[in-house]
Protein backbone atom coordinates (compact mmCIF):
# COMPACT_ATOMS: atom_id res chain seq x y z
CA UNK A 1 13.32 -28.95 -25.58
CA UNK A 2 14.03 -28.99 -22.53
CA UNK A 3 12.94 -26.04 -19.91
CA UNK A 4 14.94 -27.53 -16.59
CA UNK A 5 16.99 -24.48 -15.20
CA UNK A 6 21.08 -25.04 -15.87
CA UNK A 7 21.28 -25.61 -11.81
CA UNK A 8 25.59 -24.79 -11.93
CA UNK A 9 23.90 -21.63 -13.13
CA UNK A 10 21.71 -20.73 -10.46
CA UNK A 11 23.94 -19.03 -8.08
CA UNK A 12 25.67 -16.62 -10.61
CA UNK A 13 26.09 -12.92 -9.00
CA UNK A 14 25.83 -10.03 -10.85
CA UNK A 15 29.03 -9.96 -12.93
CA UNK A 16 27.55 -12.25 -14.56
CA UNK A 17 25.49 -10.44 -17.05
CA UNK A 18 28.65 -10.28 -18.92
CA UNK A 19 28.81 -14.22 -19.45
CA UNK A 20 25.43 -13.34 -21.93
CA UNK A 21 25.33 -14.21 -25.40
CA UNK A 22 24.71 -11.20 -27.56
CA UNK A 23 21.28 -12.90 -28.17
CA UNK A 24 20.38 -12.89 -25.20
CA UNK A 25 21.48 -8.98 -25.07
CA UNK A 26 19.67 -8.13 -27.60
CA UNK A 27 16.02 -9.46 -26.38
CA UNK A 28 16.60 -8.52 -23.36
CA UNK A 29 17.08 -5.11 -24.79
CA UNK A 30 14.19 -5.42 -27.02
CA UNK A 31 11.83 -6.25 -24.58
CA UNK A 32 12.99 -3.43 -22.32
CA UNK A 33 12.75 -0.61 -25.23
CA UNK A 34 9.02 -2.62 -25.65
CA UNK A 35 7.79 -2.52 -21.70
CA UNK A 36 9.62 1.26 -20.88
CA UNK A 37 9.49 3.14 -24.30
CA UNK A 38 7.01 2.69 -27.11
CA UNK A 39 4.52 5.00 -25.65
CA UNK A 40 5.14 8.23 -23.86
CA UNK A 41 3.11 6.32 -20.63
CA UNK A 42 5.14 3.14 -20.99
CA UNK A 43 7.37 3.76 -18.35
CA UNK A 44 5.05 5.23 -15.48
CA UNK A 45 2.70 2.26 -16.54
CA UNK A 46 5.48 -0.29 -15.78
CA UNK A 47 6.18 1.40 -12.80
CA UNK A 48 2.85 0.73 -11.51
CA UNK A 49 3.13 -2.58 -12.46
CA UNK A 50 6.40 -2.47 -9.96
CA UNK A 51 4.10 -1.09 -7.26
CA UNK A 52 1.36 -3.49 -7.86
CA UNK A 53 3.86 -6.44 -7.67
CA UNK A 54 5.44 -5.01 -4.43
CA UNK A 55 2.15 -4.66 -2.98
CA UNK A 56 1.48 -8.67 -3.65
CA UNK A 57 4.55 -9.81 -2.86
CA UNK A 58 4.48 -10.65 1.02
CA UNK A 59 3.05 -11.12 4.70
CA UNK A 60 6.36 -12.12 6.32
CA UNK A 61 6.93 -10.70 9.20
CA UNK A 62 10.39 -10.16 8.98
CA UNK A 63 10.60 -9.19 5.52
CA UNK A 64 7.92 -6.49 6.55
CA UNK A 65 10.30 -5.75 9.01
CA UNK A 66 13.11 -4.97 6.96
CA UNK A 67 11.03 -2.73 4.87
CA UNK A 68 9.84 -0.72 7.11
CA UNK A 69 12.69 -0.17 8.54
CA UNK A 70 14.47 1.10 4.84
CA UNK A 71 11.33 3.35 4.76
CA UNK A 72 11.67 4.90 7.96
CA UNK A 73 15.61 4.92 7.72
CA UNK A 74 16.28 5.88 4.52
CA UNK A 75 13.27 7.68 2.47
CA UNK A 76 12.12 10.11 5.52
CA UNK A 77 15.41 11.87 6.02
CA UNK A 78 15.70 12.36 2.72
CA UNK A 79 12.55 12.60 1.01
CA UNK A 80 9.90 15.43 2.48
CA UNK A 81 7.04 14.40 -0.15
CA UNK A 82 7.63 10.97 0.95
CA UNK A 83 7.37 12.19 4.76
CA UNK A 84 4.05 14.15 4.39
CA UNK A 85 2.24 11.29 2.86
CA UNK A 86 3.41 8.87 5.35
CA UNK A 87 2.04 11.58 8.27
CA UNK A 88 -0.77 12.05 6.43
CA UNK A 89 -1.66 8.19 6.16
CA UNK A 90 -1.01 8.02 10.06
CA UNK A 91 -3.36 10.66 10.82
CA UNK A 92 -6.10 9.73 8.25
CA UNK A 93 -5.77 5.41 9.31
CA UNK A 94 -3.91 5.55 12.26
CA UNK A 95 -4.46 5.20 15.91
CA UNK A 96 -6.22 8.59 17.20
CA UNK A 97 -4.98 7.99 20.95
CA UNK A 98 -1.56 7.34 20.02
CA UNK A 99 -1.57 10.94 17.37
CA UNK A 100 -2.89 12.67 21.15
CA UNK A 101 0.08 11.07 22.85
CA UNK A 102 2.39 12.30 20.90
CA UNK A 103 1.07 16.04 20.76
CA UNK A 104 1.91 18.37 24.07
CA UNK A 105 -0.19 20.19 25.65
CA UNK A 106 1.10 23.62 24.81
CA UNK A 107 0.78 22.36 20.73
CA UNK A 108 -3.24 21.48 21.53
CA UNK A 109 -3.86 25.10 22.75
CA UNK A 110 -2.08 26.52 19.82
CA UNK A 111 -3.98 24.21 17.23
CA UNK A 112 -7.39 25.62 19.33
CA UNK A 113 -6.47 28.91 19.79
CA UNK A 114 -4.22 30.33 17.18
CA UNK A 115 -3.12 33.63 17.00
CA UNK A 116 -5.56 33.59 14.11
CA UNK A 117 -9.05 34.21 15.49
CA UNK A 118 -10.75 33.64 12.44
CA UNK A 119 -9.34 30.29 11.77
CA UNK A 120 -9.76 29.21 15.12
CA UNK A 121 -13.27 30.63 16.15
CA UNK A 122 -14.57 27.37 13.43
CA UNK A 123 -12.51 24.96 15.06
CA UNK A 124 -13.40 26.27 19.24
CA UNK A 125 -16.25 26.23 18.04
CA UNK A 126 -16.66 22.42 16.41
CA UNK A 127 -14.75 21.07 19.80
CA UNK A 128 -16.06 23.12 22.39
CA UNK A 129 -19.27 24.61 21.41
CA UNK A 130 -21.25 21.08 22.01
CA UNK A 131 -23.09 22.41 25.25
CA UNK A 132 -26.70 21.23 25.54
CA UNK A 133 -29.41 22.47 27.96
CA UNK A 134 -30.89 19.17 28.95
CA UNK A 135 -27.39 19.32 30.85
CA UNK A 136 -25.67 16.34 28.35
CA UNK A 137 -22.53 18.24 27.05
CA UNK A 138 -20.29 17.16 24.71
CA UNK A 139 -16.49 16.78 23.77
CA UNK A 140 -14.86 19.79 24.56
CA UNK A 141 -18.14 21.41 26.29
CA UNK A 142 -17.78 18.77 28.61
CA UNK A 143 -14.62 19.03 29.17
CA UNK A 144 -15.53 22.88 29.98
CA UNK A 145 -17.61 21.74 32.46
CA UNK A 146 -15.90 19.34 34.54
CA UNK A 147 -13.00 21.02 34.46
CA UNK A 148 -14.73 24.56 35.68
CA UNK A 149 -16.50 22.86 38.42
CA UNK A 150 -13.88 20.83 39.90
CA UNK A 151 -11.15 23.51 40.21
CA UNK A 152 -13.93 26.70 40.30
CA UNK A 153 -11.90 28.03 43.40
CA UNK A 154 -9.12 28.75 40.85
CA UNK A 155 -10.42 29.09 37.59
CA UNK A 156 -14.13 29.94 37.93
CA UNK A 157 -13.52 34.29 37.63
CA UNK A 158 -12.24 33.18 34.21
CA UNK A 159 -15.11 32.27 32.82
CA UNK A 160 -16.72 34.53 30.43
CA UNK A 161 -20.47 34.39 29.78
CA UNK A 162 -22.90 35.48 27.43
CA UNK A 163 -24.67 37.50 29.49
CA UNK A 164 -24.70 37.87 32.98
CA UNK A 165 -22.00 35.80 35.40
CA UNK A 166 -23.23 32.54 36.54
CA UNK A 167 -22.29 30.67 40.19
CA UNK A 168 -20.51 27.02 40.35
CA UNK A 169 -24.38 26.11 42.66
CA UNK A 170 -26.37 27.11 39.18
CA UNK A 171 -24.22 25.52 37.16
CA UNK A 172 -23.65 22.56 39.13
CA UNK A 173 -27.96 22.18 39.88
CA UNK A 174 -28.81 23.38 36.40
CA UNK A 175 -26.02 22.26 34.11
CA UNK A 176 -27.60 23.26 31.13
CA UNK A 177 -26.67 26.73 32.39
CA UNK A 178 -23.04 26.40 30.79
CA UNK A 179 -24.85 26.93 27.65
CA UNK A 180 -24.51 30.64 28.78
CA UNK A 181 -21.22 30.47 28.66
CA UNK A 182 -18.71 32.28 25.92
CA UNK A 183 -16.40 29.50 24.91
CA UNK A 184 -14.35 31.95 22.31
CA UNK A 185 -13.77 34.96 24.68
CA UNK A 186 -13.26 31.88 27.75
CA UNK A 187 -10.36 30.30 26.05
CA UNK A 188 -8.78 33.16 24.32
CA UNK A 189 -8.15 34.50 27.92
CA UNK A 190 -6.42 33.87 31.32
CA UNK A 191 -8.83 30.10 31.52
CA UNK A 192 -7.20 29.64 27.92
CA UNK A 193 -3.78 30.12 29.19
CA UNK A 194 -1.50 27.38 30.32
CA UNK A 195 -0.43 28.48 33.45
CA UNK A 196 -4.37 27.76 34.11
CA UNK A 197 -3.64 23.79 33.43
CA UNK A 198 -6.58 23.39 31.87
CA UNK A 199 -4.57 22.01 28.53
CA UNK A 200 -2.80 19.35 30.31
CA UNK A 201 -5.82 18.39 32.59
CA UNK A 202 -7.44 14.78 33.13
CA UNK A 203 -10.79 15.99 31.93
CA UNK A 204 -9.40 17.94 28.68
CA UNK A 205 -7.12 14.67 27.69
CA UNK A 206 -10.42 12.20 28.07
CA UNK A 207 -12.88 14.23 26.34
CA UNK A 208 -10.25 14.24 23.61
CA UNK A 209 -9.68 10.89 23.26
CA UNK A 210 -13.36 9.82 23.19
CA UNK A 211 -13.56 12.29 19.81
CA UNK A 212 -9.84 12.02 18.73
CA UNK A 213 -9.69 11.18 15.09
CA UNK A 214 -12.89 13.52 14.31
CA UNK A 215 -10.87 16.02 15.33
CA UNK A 216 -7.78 15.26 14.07
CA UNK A 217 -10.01 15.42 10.88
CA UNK A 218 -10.79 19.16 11.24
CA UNK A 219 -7.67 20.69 10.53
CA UNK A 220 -5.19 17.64 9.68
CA UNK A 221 -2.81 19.48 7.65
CA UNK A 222 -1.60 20.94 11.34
CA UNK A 223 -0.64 17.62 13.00
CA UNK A 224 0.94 16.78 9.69
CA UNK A 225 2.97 19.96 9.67
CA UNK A 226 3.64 19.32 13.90
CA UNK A 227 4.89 15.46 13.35
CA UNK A 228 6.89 16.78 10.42
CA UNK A 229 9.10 19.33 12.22
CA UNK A 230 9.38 16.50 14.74
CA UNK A 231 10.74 14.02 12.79
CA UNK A 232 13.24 16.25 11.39
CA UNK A 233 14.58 16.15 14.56
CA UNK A 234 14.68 12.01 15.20
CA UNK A 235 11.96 11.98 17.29
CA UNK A 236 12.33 8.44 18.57
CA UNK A 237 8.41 8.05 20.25
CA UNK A 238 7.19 9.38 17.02
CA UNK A 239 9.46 6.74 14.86
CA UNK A 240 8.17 4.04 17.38
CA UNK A 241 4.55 5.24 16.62
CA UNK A 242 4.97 5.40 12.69
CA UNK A 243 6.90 1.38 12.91
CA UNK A 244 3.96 0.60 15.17
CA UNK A 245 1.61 1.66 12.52
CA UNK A 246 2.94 0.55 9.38
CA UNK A 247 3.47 -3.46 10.95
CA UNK A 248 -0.01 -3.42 12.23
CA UNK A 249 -1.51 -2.28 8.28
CA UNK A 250 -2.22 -4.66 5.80
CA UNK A 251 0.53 -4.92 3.40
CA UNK A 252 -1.16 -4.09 0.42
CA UNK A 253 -2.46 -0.62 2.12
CA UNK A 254 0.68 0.77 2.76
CA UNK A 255 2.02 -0.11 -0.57
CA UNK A 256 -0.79 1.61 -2.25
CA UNK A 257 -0.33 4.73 -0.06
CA UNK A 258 3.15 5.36 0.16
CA UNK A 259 5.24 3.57 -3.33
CA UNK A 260 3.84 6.22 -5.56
CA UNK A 261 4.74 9.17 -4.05
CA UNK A 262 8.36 8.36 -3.65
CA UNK A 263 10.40 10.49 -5.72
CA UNK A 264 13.30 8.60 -7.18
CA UNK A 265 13.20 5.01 -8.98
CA UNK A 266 16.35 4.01 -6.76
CA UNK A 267 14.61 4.10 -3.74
CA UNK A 268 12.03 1.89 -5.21
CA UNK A 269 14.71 -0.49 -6.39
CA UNK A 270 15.65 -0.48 -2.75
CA UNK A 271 12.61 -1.37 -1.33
CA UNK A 272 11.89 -3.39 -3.75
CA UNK A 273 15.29 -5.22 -3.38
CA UNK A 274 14.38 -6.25 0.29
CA UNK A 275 10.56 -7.16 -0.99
CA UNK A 276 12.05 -9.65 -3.30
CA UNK A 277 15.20 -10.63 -1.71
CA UNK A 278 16.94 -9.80 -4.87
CA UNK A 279 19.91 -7.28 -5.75
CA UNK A 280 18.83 -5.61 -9.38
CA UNK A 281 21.12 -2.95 -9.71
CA UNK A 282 19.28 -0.78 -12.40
CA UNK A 283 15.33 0.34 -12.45
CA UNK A 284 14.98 -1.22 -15.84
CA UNK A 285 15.83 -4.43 -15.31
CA UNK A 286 13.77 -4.39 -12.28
CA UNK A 287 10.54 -2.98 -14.28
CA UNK A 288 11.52 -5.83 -17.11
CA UNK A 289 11.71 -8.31 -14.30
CA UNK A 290 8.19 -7.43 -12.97
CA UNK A 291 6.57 -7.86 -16.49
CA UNK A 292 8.00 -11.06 -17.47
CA UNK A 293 7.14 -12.73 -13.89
CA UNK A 294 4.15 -10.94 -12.20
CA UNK A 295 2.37 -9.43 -15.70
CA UNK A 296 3.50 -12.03 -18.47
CA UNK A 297 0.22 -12.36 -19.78
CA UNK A 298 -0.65 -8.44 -19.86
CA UNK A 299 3.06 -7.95 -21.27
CA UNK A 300 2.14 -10.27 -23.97
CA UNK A 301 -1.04 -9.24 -25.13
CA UNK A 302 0.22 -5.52 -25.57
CA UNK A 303 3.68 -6.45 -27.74
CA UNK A 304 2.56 -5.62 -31.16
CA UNK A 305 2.41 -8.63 -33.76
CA UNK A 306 5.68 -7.61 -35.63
CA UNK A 307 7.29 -7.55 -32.26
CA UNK A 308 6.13 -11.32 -31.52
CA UNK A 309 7.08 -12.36 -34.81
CA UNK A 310 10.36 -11.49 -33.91
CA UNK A 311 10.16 -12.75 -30.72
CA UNK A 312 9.24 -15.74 -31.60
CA UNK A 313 12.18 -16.40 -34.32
CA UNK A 314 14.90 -16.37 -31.56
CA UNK A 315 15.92 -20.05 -31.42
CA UNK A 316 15.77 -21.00 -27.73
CA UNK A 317 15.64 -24.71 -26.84
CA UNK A 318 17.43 -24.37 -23.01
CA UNK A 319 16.55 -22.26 -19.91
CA UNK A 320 20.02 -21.78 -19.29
CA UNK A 321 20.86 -18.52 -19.25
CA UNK A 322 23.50 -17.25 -16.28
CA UNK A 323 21.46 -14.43 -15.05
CA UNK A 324 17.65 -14.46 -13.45
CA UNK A 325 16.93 -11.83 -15.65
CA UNK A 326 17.98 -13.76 -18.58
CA UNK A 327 16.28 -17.14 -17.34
CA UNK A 328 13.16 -14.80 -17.33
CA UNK A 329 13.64 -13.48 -21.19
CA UNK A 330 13.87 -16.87 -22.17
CA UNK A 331 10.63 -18.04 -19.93
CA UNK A 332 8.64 -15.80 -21.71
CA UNK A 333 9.55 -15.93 -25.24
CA UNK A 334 8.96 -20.28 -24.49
CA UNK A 335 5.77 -19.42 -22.76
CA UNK A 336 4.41 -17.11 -26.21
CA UNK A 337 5.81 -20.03 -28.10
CA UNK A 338 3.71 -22.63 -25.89
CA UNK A 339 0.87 -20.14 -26.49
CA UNK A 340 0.64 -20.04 -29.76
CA UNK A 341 1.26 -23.66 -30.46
CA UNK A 342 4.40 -23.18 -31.71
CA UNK A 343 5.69 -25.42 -29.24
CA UNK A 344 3.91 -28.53 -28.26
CA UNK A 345 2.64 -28.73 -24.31
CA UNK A 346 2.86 -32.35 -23.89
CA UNK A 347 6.17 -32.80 -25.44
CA UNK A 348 7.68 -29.99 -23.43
CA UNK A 349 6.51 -31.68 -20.27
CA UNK A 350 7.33 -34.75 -21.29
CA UNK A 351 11.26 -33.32 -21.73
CA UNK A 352 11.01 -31.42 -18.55
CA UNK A 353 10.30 -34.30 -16.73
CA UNK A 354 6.78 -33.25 -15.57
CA UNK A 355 4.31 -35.79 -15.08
CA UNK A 356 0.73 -35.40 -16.49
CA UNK A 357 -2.44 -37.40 -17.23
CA UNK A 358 -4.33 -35.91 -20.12
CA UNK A 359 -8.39 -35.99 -19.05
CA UNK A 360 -11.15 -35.73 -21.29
CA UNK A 361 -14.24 -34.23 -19.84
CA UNK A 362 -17.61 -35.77 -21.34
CA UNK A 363 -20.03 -33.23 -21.74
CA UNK A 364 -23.24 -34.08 -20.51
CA UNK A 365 -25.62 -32.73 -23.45
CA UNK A 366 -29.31 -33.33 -23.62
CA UNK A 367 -30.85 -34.58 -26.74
CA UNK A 368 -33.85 -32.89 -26.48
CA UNK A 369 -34.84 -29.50 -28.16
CA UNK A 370 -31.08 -29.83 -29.71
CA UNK A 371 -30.53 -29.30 -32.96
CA UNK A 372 -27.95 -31.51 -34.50
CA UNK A 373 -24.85 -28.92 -35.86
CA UNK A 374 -25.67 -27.12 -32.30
CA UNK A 375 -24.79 -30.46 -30.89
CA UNK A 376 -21.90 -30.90 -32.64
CA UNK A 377 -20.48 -28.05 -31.98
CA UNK A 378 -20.91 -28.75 -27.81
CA UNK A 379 -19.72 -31.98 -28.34
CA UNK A 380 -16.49 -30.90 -29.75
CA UNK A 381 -15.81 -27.92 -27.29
CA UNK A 382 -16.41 -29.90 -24.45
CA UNK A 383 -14.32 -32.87 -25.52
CA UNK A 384 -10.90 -30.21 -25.25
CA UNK A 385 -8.95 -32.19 -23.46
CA UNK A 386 -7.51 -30.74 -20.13
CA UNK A 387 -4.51 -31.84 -18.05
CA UNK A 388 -4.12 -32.78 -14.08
CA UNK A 389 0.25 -33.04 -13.27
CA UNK A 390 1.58 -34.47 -10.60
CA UNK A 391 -1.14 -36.52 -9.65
CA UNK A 392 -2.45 -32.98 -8.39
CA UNK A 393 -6.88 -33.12 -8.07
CA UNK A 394 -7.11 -30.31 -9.80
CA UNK A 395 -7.72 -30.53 -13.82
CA UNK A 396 -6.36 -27.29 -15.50
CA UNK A 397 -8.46 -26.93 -18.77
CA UNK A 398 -7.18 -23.77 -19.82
CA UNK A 399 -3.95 -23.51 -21.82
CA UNK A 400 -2.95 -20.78 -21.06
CA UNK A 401 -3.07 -21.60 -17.16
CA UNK A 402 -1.23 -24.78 -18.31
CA UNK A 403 1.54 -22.91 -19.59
CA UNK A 404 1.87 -20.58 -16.56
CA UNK A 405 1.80 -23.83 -14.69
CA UNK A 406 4.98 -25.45 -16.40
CA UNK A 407 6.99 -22.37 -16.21
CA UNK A 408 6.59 -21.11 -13.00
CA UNK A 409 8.39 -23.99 -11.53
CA UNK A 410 11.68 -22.88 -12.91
CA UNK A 411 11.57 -19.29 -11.86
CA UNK A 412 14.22 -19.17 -8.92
C-alpha cells in the first residue's frame, strides 16, 4: 500500500470533484450524512467543531489581517447580531480610553443625564456622587470640584446645594464642603448644560479616563447602541478602533466571541476560506473537512460499528484521489484501518518510504514484593514496542499517535 499523495494530482481546482470515482462519491457522502445528520445536534456540533478548528488554526499576521478585514467588510454591514456582539466584545475587553475617544461630549451628558430621571439619578449618582469629607473626592466628584473652582467666576451660581449656598473660599479651605453639594439637581440644570463646557472640559475627560471601563460597565448596552448607529454610517475612527482591537486580541478570543453568533454558514465558509487558505465552495464539505483533519479521532470514535464495518470494506490501497477533500476520505478510512490492525504500521511505512527504528523499552521491574503472574504481566506491557522515524529523538509509543504521525504528512 502505498499512502504517497498522486503529486500530478495536487494542484486540481475545483472542477475537479467531477474526475471522482463513484466510490469515492459515495463515502464521501456517507461520511457527510454520518458527521451532519444522524442526530438532530449533529450539525450544530460539527459546526463547533468548525469554530474550534478556526480558532486553532493561526497567529500570522497577515492571515489575521485578511480576516479581519472580511469581518469588518463584509459581516458588519450586513449582519446586526454579528455587529452588537462585536461592540459588545470591544466595550467588555477593549481599550476604555480609546471607547472615551470615540464618544462626544454632547453623547456623555446624554448617557448621564437622560431625559429619564429615574434611570439616570443611579448612574449620576455611581459617577458623581463619590465626594468625601476628609476632602479626597472621587471620579466624577472630583471632577465637580476642580472644575467648579477653576472657572467659579462662570459657573459657580450654578451650583445647587443641599442646604444652604456655599463660597469658592469654603470650598476651596474646607473641601470636604462639596459634600453639601446636590449633584442631581447641579447637573440636570444650567452647570449640566453644554453651553456651560463642563462636558468637554480637561478635568471631566481625566477623571473619566482614570475610571473608564467601570463605567462603561454601568450601563454598556448604551455605548453599544451609540457605536452601532455609528457604524451604520462608516464611521472610519470607529472601524480603525474595532481593526485596532481585534489584531491586538489573541486569536483564539476573538474566535470564541464572535464565530458563533454569525448568522449564516456562508459567511463562516468565508472566513474560514481565508483561515485556511482554501476555496470549499459548500458548508458541508467544509464541516466534513474539519472532522477528518482537525477531529479524526473524535469523528471516529462516534461512527457507530456498522458504519465502520462498512467503512472499512471500501478497498483503498492509493491516496490518490483528485480532490483534498477526497485525499482526506481516503486518509481516514487508512488511518481506522491502521487502527484497528487491519493494516500493518510497519509495512505501510515501509511502502511510503518512511524511515523508522522500532525500540523496545526494558521495563525496569523490581523483584521484590512481586508476585510472579503480576510480573509477567509488567513485563509484557512494557516490552510494546514503540517507534522513533526519521531519526527524530522522540519515541512515539502510542499507536494511535503513530498513525496520526504517518498520515499527517500527506495532508496538503
Amino acid at each position: 500500500m502505498d499512502l504517497r499523495a498522486d503529486t500530478t494530482t495536487m494542484t486540481a481546482k475545483s472542477d475537479d470533484y467531477g474526475k471522482e470515482t463513484e466510490m469515492l462519491r459515495k463515502l464521501r457522502n456517507c461520511l457527510q450524512t454520518e458527521l451532519l445528520e444522524a442526530t438532530p445536534t449533529s450539525r450544530k456540533e460539527a459546526m463547533c467543531w468548525v469554530y474550534d478548528s478556526m480558532s486553532a488554526r493561526t497567529e500570522k499576521y497577515d492571515i489575521r489581517s485578511k480576516f479581519t478585514h472580511r469581518l469588518l467588510d463584509e459581516l458588519v454591514p450586513s449582519d446586526e447580531v454579528f455587529s452588537r456582539a462585536l461592540l459588545l466584545y470591544f466595550c467588555e475587553c477593549g481599550s476604555a480610553n480609546s471607547i472615551v475617544d470615540l464618544i462626544s461630549p454632547t453623547e456623555w451628558r446624554k448617557f448621564f443625564v437622560s431625559e429619564d430621571e429615574a434611570s439616570s439619578s443611579g448612574i449620576l449618582k455611581s459617577f458623581f456622587g463619590n465626594f468625601r469629607y476628609d476632602g479626597d473626592h472621587l471620579k466624577g466628584a472630583k471632577a465637580l470640584q476642580q472644575y467648579a473652582l477653576r472657572r467659579r467666576e462662570k459657573v459657580w451660581n450654578h451650583l445647587r446645594w443641599k442646604k444652604k449656598s456655599q463660597s469658592p473660599i469654603v470650598c476651596a479651605t474646607k473641601p470636604g464642603t462639596f459634600c453639601e453639594l446636590d449633584v442631581e439637581k447641579t447637573l440636570q440644570g444650567p452647570f449640566g448644560e453644554e453651553e456651560c463646557g463642563f462636558w468637554s472640559s480637561k478635568d471631566f475627560v481625566t477623571c473619566l479616563r482614570e475610571s473608564a471601563k467601570e463605567t462603561i460597565m454601568i450601563n454598556c448596552a448604551y455605548f453599544v447602541n451609540l457605536l452601532f448607529m455609528r457604524l451604520r454610517f462608516s464611521s472610519n475612527e470607529l472601524r480603525g478602533a474595532l481593526y485596532s482591537f481585534l489584531m491586538q486580541q489573541r486569536h483564539v478570543y476573538n474566535c470564541q466571541r464572535i464565530l458563533p453568533v454569525i448568522r449564516k454558514e456562508t459567511d463562516v465558509l468565508k472566513l474560514a476560506n481565508v483561515l485556511f487558505e482554501s476555496n470549499y465552495e459548500d458548508v458541508d464539505d467544509l464541516c466534513l473537512a474539519t472532522a477528518l483533519s482537525f477531529r479524526a479521532r473524535l469523528f471516529a470514535n462516534a461512527l457507530s460499528e456498522n458504519i465502520v464495518l462498512r467503512l472499512l470494506s471500501h478497498d483503498i490501497t492509493k491516496i490518490n484521489a483528485p480532490t483534498k477533500l477526497a485525499r482526506l476520505c481516503q486518509y481516514f478510512v487508512v488511518r481506522m484501518k491502521l487502527t484497528r490492525g487491519v493494516l500493518d504500521v510497519e509495512e505501510v511505512m515501509e511502502q511510503s518510504d518512511i524511515k523508522f527504528d522500532r525500540v523496545m523499552i526494558e521495563g525496569k521491574l523490581k523483584k521484590k514484593r512481586k508476585r510472579k503472574k503480576k510480573a509477567e504481566c509488567a513485563s509484557a506491557e512494557n516490552n510494546k514496542p514503540s517507534w522513533r522515524i526519521d531519526g527524530e529523538p522522540m519515541v512515539i509509543s502510542v499507536k494511535s499517535d503513530l498513525v496520526d504521525r504517518i498520515l499527517e504528512r500527506y495532508i496538503a
